[in-house]
Protein backbone atom coordinates (compact mmCIF):
# COMPACT_ATOMS: atom_id res chain seq x y z
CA UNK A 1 262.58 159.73 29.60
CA UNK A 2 262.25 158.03 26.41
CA UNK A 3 261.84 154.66 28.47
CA UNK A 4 258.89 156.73 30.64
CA UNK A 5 257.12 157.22 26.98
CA UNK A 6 258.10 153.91 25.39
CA UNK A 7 256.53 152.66 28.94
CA UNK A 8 253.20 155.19 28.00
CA UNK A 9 253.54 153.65 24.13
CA UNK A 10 252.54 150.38 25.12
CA UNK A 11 249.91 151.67 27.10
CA UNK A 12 247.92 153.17 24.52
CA UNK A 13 247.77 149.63 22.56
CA UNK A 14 249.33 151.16 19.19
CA UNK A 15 251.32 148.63 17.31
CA UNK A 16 254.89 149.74 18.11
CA UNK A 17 256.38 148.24 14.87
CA UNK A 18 254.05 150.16 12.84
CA UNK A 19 254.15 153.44 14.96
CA UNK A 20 258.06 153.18 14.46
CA UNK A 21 257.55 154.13 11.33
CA UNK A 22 255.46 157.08 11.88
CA UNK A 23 257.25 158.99 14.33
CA UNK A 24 255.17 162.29 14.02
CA UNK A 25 252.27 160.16 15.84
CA UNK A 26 254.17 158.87 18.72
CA UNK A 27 253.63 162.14 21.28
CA UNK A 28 249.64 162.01 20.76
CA UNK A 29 249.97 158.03 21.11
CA UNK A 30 252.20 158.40 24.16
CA UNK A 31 249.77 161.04 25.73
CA UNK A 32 246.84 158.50 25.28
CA UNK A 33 248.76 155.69 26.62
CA UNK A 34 249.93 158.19 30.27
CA UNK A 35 245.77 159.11 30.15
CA UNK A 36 245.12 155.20 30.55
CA UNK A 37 247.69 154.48 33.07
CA UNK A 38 246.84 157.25 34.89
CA UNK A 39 243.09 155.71 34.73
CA UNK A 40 244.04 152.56 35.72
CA UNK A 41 245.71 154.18 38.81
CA UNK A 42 242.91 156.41 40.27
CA UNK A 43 240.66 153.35 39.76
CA UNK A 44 242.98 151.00 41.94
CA UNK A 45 243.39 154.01 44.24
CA UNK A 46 239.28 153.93 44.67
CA UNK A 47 239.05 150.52 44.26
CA UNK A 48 241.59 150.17 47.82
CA UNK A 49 240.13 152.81 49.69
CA UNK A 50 236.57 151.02 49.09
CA UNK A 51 237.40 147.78 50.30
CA UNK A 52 239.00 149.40 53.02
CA UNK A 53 236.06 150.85 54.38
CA UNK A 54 234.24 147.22 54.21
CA UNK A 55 236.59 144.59 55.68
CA UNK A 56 239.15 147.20 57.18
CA UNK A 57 241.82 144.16 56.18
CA UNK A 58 245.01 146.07 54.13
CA UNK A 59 246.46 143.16 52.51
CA UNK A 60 242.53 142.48 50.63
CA UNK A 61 242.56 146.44 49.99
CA UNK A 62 245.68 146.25 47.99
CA UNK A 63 245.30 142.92 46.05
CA UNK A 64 241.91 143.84 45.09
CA UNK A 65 243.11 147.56 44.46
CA UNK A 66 245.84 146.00 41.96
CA UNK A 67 243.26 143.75 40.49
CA UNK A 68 240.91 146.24 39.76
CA UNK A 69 243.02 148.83 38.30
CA UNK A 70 244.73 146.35 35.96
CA UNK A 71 241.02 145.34 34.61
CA UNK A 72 240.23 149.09 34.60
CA UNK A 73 243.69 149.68 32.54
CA UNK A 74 243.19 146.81 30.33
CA UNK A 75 239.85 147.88 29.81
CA UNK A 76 240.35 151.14 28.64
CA UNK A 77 243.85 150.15 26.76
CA UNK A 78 241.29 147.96 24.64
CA UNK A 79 238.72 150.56 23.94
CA UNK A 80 240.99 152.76 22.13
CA UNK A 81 242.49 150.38 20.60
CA UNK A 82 239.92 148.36 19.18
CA UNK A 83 238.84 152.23 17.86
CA UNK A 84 239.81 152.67 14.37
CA UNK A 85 239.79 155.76 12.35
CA UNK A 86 238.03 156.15 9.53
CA UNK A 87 236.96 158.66 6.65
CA UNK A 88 233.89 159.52 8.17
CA UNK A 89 233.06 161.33 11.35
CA UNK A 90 229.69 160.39 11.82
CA UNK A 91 230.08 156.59 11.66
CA UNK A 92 233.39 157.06 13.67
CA UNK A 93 231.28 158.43 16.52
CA UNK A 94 228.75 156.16 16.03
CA UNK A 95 230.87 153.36 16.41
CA UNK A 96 233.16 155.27 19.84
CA UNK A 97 229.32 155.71 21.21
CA UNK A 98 229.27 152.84 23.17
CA UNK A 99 232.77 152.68 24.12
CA UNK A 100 231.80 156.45 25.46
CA UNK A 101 229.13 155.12 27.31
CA UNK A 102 230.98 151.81 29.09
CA UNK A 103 234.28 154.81 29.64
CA UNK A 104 231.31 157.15 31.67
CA UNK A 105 230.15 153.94 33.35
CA UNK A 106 233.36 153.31 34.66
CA UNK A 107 234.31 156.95 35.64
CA UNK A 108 231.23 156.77 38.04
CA UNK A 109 232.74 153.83 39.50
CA UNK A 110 235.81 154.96 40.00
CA UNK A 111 234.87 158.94 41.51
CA UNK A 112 232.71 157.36 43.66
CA UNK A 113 234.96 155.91 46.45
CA UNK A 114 237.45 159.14 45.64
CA UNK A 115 234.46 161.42 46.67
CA UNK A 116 234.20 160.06 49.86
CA UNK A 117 237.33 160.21 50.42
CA UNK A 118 237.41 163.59 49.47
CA UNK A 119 233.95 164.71 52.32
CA UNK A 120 235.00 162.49 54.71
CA UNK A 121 234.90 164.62 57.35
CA UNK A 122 231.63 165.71 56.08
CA UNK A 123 230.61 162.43 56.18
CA UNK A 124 231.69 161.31 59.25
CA UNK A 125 229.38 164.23 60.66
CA UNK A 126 226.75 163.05 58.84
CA UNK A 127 227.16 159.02 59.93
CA UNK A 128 226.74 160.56 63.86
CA UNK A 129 223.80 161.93 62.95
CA UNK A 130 222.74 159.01 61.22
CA UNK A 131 223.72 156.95 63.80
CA UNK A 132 221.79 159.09 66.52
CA UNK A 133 218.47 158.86 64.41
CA UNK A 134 218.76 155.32 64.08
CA UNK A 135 218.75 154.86 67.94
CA UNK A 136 216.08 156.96 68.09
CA UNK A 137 214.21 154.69 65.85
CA UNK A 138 215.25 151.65 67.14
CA UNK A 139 214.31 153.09 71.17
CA UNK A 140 210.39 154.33 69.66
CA UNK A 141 209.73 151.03 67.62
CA UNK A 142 210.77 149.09 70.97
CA UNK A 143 208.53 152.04 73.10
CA UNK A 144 205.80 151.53 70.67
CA UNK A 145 205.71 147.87 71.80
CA UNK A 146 205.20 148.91 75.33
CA UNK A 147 202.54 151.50 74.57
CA UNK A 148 199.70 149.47 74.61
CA UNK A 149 200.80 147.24 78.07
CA UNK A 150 201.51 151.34 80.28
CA UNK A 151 198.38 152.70 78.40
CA UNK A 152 196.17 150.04 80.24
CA UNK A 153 198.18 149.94 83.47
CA UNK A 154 197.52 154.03 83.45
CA UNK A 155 194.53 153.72 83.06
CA UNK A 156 193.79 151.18 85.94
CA UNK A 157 196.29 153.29 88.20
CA UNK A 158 193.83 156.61 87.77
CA UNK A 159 190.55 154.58 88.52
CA UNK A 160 192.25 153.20 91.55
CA UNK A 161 193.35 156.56 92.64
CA UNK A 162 190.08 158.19 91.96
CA UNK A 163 188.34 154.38 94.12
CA UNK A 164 191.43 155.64 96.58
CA UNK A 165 190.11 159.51 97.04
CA UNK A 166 186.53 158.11 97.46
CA UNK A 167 187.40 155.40 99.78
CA UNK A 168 189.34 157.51 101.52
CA UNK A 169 186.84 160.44 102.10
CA UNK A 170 184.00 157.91 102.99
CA UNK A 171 186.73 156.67 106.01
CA UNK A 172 186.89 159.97 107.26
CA UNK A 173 183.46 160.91 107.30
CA UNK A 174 182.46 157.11 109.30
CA UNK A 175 185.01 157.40 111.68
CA UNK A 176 184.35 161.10 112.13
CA UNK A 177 180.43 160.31 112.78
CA UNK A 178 181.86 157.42 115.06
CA UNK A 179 183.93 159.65 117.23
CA UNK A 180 181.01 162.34 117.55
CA UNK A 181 178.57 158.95 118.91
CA UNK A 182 181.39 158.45 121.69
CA UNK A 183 181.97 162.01 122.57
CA UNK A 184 178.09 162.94 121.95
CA UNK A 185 178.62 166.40 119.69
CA UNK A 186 176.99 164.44 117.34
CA UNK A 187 174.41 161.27 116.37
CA UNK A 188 172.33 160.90 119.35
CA UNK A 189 173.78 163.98 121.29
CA UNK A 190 174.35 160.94 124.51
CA UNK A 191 177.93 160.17 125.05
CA UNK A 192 178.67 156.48 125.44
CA UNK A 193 179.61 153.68 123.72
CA UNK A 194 176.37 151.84 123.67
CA UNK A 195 174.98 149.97 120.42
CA UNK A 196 174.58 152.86 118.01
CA UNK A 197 178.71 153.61 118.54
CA UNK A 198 179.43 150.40 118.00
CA UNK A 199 177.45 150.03 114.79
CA UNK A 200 179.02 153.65 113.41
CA UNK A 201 182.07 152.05 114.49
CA UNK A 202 181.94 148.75 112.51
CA UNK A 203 180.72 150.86 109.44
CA UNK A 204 184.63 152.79 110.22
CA UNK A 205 186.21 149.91 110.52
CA UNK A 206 184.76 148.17 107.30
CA UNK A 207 185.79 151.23 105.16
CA UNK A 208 188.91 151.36 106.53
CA UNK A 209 189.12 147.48 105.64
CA UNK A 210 188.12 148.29 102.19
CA UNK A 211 190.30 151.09 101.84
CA UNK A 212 193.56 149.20 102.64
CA UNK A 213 192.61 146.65 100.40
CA UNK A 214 192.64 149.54 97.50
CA UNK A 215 195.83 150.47 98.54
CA UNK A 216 197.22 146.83 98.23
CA UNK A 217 195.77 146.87 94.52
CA UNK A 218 197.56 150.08 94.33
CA UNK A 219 200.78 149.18 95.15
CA UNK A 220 200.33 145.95 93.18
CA UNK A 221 199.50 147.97 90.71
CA UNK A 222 202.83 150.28 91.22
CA UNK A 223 204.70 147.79 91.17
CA UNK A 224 203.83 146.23 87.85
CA UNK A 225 204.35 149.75 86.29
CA UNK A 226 207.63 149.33 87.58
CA UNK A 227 208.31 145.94 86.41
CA UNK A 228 206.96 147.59 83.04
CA UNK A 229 209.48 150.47 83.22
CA UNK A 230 212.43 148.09 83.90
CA UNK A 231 211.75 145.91 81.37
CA UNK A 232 211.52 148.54 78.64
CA UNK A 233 214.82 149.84 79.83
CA UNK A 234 216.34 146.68 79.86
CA UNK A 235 215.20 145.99 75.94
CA UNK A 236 216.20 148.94 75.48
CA UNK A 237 219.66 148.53 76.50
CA UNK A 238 219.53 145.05 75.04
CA UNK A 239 219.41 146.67 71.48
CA UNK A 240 222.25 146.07 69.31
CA UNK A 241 223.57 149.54 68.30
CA UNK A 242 225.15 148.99 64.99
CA UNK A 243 227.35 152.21 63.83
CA UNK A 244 226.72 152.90 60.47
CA UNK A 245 230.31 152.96 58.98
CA UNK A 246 230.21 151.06 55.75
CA UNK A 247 229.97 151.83 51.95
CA UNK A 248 226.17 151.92 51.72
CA UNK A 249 226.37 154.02 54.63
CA UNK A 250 228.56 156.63 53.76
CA UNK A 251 227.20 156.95 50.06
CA UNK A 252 224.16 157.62 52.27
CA UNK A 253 225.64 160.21 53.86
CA UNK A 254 227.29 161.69 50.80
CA UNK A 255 223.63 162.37 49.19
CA UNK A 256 222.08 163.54 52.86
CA UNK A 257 225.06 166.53 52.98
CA UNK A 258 224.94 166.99 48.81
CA UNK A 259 221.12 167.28 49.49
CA UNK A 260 221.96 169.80 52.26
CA UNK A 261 224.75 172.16 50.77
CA UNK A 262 224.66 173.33 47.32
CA UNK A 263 228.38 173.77 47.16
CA UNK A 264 228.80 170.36 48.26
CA UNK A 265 226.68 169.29 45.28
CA UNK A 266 228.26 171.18 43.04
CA UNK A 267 232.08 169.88 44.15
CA UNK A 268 230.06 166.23 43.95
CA UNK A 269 228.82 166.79 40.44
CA UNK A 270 232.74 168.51 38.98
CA UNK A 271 234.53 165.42 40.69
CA UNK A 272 232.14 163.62 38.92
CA UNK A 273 232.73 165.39 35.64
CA UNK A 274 236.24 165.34 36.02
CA UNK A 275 236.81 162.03 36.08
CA UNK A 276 234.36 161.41 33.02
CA UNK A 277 236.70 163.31 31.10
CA UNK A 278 239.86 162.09 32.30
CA UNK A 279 238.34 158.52 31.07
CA UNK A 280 236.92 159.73 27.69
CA UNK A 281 239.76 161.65 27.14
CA UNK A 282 241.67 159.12 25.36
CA UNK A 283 238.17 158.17 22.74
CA UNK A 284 237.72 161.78 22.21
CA UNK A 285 241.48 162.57 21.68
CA UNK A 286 241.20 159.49 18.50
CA UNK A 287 237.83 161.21 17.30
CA UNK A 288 239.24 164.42 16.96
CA UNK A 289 242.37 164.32 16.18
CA UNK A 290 243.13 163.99 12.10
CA UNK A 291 243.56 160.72 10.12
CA UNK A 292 247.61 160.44 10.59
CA UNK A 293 250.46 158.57 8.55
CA UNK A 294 249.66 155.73 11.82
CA UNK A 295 246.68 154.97 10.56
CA UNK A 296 247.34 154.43 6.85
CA UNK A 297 250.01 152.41 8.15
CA UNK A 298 247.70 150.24 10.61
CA UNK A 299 244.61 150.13 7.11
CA UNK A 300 247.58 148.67 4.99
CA UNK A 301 248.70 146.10 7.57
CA UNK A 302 245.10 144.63 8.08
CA UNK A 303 244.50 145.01 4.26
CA UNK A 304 247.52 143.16 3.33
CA UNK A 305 246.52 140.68 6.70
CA UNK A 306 243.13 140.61 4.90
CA UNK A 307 244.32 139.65 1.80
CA UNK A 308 247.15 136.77 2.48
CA UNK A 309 244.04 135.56 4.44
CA UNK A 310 242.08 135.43 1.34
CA UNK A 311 244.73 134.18 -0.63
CA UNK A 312 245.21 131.48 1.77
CA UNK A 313 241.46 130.23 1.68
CA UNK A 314 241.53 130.28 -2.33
CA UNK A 315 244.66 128.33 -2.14
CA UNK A 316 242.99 125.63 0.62
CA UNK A 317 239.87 125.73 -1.64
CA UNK A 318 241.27 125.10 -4.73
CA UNK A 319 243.50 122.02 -2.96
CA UNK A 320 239.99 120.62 -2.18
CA UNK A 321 238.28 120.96 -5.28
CA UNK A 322 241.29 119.28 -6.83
CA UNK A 323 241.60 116.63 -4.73
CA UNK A 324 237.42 115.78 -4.65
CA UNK A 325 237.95 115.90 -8.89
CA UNK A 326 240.77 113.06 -8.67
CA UNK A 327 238.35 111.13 -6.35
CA UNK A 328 235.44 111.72 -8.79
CA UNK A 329 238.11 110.42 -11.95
CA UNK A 330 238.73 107.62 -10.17
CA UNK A 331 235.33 106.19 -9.16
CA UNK A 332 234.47 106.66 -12.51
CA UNK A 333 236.91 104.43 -13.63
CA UNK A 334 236.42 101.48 -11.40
């Protein structure tokens, strides 16, 4: 136990020969130290998980997951440390403001990752549908380039079908007169095949001609619909379908379902919070807490490191002026 807190001591970044001597202070200094480790370990936790779900490679998860939380501990170890107390409040916060703001900065960093974690089964709901509107997208932008080419080719197809019907009807009613000439219930009321048959029946024949050469156009005409209609299906399958299953995609996803379900936004938004004041924690526990035997201690130790320091510089400066005097005597002299 008392290794767990000597451990949690050095954490914290108090000076453990001066916090020796002020034992009262060592609990709060031991419970700020176990806030930072504990800090330091959620953010390699969320720093692992987030590289995970880029490169999928464990061995790069967990160096850069140790790598991060030691920069996230060592961070925050020198935040509250550097913070000193002093005799005034006001100034104190002024001077933990932007240590307040960099330790918010980095709890958004590090609930991030956690939260999708957390809705990941929310998520992965979400990335399907995601993933399903995306190939829609992808299958109208390539239909869209189509659009024009079938528009024209339906449009020629219903002119030739309505050339078709008329061709068709004008074949019917020639050979139809035709037949009558031969028979004679109609025409010239004579049956035989004499001049004015043959004439009726050339008119017949050269509809008919003209009619079968609309139908070639038509089925020409099919047929590059078709070619149409296979080629859009086979750009269409040509499409690379990329699953959206990376980081940008499922933060994506985590604002589409917050957007969607208030409770989700409001578990979102706590996380959040939580983890804001898990890494303020230790700056607000050194704000509030009172002015303690530790920190007269730590003012004497820099004064008295202020003051050799001072002492030292008088002693080098008086060494110089001394020694630029002799060197004055003695050019005076020669």
């Amino acid at each position: 136990m008392l290794r767990i807190r000597h451990f949690f001591l050095i954490c914290s970044g108090a000076h453990l020969p001066l916090l020796r001597r002020a034992p009262a202070e060592t609990n709060k200094y031991a419970g700020i130290g176990a806030t930072i480790f504990f800090t330091g370990l959620f953010a390699a936790l969320a720093a692992g998980y987030a590289l995970w779900t880029v490169f999928r490679t464990p061995w790069a998860a967990v160096g850069f997951a140790l790598l991060w939380g030691l920069m996230i501990f060592n961070l925050d170890r020198y935040i509250v440390s550097s913070l000193k107390k002093r005799d005034r409040f006001g100034k104190e916060l002024w001077m933990a403001l932007p240590r307040i703001i960099l330790a918010v900065m980095i709890a958004v960093v590090i609930s991030k990752p956690l939260e999708l974690k957390i809705f990941e089964r929310e998520i992965l709901a979400e990335l399907t549908l995601m993933e399903q509107e995306q190939r829609q997208a992808e299958d109208s932008l390539v239909r869209g380039a189509f659009t024009a080419r079938k528009a024209e080719l339906a449009t020629r197809m219903t002119a030739l079908q309505a050339q078709v019907a008329t061709q068709t009807a004008r074949v019917d009613t020639l050979q139809l007169r035709a037949q009558e000439e031969a028979d004679g219930t109609g025409g010239s009321r004579v049956k035989n095949l004499g001049p004015i048959y043959k004439a009726k029946k050339a008119d017949a024949d050269s509809a008919t001609a003209a009619l079968q050469a609309l139908q070639a156009q038509r089925a020409a005409l099919t047929a590059d619909i078709r070619a149409e209609d296979d080629s859009l299906a086979a750009r269409i399958l040509a499409l690379e379908r990329h699953k959206p299953d990376g980081m940008a995609s499922r933060l994506e996803a985590l604002g589409r379902i917050t957007q969607k379900s208030a409770p989700i936004q409001w578990a979102n938004w706590f996380i959040m919070l939580l983890f804001i004041a898990l890494e303020t924690a230790p700056v607000f526990v050194k704000l509030i807490s009172p002015r303690g035997p530790y920190d007269d201690l730590l003012d004497q130790h820099e004064f008295t490191f202020a003051m050799h320091r001072k002492e030292k510089k008088a002693i080098l400066q008086m060494q110089t002026d001394t020694r630029i005097r002799k060197a004055e005597e003695e050019t005076a002299y020669v």
